[in-house]
Protein backbone atom coordinates (compact mmCIF):
# COMPACT_ATOMS: atom_id res chain seq x y z
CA UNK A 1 10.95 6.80 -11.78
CA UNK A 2 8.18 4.80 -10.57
CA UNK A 3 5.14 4.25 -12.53
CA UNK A 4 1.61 4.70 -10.66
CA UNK A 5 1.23 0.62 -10.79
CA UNK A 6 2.50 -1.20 -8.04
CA UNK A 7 3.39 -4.91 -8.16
CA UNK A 8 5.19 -7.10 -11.03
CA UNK A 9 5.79 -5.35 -14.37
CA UNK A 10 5.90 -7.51 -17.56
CA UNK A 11 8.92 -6.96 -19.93
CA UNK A 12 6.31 -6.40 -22.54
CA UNK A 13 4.20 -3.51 -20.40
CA UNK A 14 6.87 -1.63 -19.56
CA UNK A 15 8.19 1.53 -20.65
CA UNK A 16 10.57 3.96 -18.92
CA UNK A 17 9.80 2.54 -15.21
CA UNK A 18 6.07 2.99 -16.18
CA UNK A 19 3.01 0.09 -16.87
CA UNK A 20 1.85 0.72 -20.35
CA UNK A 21 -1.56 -1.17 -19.83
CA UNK A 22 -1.82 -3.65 -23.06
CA UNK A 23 0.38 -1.29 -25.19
CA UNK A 24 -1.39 1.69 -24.79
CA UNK A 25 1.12 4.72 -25.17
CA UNK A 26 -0.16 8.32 -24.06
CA UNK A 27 1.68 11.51 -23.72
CA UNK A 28 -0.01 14.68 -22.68
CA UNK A 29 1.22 18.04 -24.05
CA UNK A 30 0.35 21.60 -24.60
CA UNK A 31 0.19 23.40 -28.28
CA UNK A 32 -0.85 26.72 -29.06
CA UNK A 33 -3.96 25.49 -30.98
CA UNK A 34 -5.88 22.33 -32.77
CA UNK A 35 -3.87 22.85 -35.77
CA UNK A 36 -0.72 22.96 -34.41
CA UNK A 37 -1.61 19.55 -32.07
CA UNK A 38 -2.77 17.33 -34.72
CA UNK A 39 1.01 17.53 -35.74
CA UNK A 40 1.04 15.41 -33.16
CA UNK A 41 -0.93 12.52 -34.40
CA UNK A 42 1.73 10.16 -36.55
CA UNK A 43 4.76 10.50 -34.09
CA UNK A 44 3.33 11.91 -30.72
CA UNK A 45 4.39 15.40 -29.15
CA UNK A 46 8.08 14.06 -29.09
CA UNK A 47 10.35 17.22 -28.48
CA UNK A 48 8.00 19.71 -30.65
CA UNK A 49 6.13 20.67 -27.19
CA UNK A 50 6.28 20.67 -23.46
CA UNK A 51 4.75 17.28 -22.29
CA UNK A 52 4.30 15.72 -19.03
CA UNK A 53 4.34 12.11 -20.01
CA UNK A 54 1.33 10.02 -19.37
CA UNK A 55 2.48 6.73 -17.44
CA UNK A 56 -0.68 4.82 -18.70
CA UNK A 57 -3.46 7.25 -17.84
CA UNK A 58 -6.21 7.34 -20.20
CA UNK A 59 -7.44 11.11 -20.74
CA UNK A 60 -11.53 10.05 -20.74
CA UNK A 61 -12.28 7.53 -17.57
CA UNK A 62 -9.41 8.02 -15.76
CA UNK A 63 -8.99 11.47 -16.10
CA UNK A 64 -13.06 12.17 -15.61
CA UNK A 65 -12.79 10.27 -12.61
CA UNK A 66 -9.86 12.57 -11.42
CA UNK A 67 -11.76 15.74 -13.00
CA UNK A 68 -14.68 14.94 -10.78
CA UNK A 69 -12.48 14.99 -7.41
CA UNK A 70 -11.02 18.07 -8.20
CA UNK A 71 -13.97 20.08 -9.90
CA UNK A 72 -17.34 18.13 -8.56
CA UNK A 73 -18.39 17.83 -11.82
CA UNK A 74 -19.53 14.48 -12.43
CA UNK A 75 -18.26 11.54 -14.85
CA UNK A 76 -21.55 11.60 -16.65
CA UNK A 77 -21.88 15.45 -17.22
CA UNK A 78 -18.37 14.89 -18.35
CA UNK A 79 -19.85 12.72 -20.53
CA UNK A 80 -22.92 14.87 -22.00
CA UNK A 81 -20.55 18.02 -22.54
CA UNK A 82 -19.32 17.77 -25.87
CA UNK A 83 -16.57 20.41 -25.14
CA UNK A 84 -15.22 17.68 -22.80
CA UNK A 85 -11.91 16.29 -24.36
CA UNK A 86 -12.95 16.53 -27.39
CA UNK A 87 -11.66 14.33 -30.61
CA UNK A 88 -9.18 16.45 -32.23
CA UNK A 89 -7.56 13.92 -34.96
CA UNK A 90 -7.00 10.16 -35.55
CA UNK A 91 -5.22 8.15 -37.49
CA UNK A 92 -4.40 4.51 -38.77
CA UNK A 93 -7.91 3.27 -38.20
CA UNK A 94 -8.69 5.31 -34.46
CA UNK A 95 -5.61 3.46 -33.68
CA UNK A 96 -3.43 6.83 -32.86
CA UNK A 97 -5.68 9.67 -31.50
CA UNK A 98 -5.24 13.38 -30.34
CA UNK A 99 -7.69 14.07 -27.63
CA UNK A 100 -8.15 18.02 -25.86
CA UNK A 101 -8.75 18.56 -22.78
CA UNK A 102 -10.91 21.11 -21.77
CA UNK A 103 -10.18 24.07 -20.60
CA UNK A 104 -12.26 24.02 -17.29
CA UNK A 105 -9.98 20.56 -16.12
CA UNK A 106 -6.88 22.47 -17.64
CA UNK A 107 -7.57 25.44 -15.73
CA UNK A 108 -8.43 23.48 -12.12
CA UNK A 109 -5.65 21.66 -12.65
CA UNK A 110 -3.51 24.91 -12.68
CA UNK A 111 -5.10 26.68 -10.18
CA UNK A 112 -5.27 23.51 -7.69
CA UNK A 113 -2.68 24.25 -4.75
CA UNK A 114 0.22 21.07 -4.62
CA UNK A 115 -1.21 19.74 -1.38
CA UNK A 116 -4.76 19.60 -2.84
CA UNK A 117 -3.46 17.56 -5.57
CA UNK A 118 -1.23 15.69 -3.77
CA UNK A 119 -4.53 14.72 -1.36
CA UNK A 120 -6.61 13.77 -4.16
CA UNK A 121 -4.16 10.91 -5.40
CA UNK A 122 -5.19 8.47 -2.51
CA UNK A 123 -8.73 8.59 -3.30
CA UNK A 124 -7.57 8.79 -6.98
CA UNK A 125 -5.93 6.01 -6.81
CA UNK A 126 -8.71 4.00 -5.28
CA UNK A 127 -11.29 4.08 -8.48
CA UNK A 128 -12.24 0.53 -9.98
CA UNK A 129 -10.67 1.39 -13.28
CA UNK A 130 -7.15 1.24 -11.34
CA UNK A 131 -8.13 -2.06 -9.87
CA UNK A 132 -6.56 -1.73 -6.70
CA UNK A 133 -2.84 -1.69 -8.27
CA UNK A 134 -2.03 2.01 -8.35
CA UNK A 135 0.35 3.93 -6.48
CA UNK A 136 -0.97 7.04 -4.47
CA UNK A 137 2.73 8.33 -4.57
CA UNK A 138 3.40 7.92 -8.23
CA UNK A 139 0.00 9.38 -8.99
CA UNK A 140 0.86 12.63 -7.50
CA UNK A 141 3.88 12.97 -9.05
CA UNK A 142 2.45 12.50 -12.44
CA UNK A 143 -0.32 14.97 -10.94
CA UNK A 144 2.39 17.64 -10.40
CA UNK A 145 4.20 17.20 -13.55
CA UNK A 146 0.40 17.78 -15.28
CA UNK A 147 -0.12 20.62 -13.25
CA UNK A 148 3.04 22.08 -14.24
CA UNK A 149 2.44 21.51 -18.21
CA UNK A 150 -1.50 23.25 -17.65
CA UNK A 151 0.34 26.29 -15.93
CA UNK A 152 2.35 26.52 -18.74
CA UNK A 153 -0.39 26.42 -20.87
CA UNK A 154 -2.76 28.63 -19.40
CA UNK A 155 -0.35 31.05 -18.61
CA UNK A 156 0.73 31.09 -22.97
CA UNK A 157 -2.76 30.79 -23.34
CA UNK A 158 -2.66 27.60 -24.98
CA UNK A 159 -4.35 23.98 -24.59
CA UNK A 160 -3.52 20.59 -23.19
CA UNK A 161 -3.75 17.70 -25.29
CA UNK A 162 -3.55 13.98 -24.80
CA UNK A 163 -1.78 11.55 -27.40
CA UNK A 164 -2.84 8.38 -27.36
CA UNK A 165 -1.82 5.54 -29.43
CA UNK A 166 -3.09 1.90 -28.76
């Protein structure tokens, strides 16, 4: 599967078909509470819960800048919320973290029609934090697959979570 970078891939940056920018590893997933997703932290979700991989997007920018496509609400009230992906655990010196998202981008993300998300990858795809390099196709694919995993969880009434280990 292709990752949402387009271009050359270096040996070292790649994982599964997907960039890894400068070894950062993220998997998003969905547990039944806080408790149950900082059994997360050391290994990552692994097989323990659903997960929709994470082919090098970061949960805060990159997600806030998706977050305000979908919703409206903007990067820096994103910011000022402190309900907004809040830290849930870290580990080995910040290096490996468990990050929630909230509830309002879990829930627009489930309730967002395929199309709509589908649209929103080409303008997506166009934010300065992708630098130019990202792939409007491979972005909406990992769009669906999140979609998917915050329909799950919304419909067992439980959160998502990002792992991310630099």
């Amino acid at each position: 599967m292709p990752g949402p970078w387009s271009g050359n891939v270096p040996a070292d940056c790649a994982a599964s078909g997907i960039l890894i920018p400068m070894g950062l590893l993220i998997d998003y997933f969905a547990a039944a509470s806080d408790d149950d997703a900082r059994a997360a932290l050391a290994d990552g979700p692994g097989d323990r819960f659903p997960t929709a991989g994470g082919p090098g997007i970061e949960p805060v920018v990159n997600l806030g800048k998706l977050e305000e496509l979908l919703t409206g609400t903007t990067f820096e009230q994103q910011l000022d919320d402190p309900g907004s992906r809040p830290l849930i655990a870290s580990g080995n010196d910040d290096q490996v973290l468990v990050i929630k998202l909230d509830d309002g981008l879990a829930g627009a993300l489930a309730a967002a029609g395929r199309a709509e998300l589908g649209e929103l990858a080409m303008p997506w795809s166009q934010i300065e934090e992708f630098g130019g390099a990202a792939d409007p196709a491979a972005l909406a694919d990992f769009l669906h697959r999140l979609q998917d995993l915050a329909q799950a969880a919304v419909s067992a009434r439980c959160s998502v979570y990002c792992w991310v280990c630099v």
